[in-house]
Protein backbone atom coordinates (compact mmCIF):
# COMPACT_ATOMS: atom_id res chain seq x y z
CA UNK A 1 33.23 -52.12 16.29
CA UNK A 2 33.96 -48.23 16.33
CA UNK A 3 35.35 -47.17 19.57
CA UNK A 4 32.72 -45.08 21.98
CA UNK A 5 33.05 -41.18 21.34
CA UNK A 6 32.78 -37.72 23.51
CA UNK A 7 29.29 -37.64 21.58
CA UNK A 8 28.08 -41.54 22.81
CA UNK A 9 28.59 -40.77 26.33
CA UNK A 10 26.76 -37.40 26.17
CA UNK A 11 23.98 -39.44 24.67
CA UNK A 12 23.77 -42.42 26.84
CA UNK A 13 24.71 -40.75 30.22
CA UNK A 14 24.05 -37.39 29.99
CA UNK A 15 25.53 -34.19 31.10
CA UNK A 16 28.82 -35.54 32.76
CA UNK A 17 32.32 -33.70 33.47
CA UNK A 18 35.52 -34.23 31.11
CA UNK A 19 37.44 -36.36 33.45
CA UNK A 20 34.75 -38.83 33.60
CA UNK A 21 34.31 -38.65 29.38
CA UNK A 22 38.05 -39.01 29.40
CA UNK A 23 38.06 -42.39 31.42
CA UNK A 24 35.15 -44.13 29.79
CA UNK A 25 36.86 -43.61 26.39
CA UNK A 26 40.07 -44.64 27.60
CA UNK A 27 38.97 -48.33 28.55
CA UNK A 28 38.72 -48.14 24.79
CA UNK A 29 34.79 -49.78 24.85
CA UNK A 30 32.49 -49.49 22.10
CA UNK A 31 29.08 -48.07 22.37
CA UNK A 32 27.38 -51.46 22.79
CA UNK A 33 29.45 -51.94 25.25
CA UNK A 34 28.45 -49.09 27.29
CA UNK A 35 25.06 -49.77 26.80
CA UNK A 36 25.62 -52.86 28.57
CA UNK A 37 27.32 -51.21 31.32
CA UNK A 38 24.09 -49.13 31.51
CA UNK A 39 21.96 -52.16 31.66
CA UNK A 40 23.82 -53.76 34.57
CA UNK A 41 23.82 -50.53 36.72
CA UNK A 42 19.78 -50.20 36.22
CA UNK A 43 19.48 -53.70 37.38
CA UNK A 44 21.70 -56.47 37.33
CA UNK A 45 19.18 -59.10 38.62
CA UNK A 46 17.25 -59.69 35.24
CA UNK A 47 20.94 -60.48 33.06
CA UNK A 48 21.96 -62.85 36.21
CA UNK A 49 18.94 -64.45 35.20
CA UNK A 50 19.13 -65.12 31.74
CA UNK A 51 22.30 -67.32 32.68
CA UNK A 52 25.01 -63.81 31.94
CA UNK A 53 28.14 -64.18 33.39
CA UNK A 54 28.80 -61.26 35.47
CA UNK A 55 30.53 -58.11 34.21
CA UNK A 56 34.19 -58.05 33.18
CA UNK A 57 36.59 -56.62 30.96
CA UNK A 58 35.59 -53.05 29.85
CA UNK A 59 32.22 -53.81 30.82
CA UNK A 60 33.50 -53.79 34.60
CA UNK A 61 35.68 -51.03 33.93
CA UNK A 62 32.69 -49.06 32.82
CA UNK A 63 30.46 -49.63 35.59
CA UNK A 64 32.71 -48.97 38.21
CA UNK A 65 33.40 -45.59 36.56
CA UNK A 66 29.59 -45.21 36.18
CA UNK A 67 29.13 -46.27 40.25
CA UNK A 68 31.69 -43.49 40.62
CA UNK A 69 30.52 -41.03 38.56
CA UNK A 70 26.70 -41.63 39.97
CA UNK A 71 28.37 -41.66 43.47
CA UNK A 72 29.75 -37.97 43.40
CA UNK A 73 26.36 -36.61 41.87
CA UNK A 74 24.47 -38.15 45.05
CA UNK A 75 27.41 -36.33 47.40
CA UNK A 76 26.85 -33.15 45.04
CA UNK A 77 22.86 -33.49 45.23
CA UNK A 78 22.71 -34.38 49.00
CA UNK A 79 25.38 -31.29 49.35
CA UNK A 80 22.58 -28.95 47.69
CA UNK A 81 19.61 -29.87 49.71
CA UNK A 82 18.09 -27.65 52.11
CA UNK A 83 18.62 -29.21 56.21
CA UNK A 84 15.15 -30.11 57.27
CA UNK A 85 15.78 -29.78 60.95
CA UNK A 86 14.85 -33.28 61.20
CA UNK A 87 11.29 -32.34 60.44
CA UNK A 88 9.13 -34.43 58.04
């Protein structure tokens, strides 16, 4: 298996800073492998069910860069958004 590229996390994640393309290819995963990462952040419930172990490896080191990564675009979104006076 070829090692994920700059290019394969553009393409599965989107728009995303270098620091963040630096650290998913340095836990040296493949592309499949992200993909999987993907698939447990969506939803982990369906994979428990078909009998998956959990996440480990690179596959852990992926999501918790992914949890990360999603983490700071909430802060940055939430950061953006106009106060609403607690009006609803």
């Amino acid at each position: 298996m070829q090692r994920v590229t700059r290019d394969d996390v553009i393409k599965a994640i989107g728009p995303v800073d270098e620091v963040t393309i630096a650290e998913i290819i340095g836990t040296g995963a493949t592309a499949d492998e992200l993909a999987e990462a993907q698939a447990w952040m969506v939803n982990d419930e369906p994979l428990m069910n078909e009998g998956r172990p959990l996440a480990s490896g690179r596959v852990r080191e992926l999501i918790d860069i992914l949890a990360e990564f999603e983490s700071s675009e909430d802060e940055d979104g939430k950061a953006a958004s106009p106060a609403t006076d607690g009006q609803v």
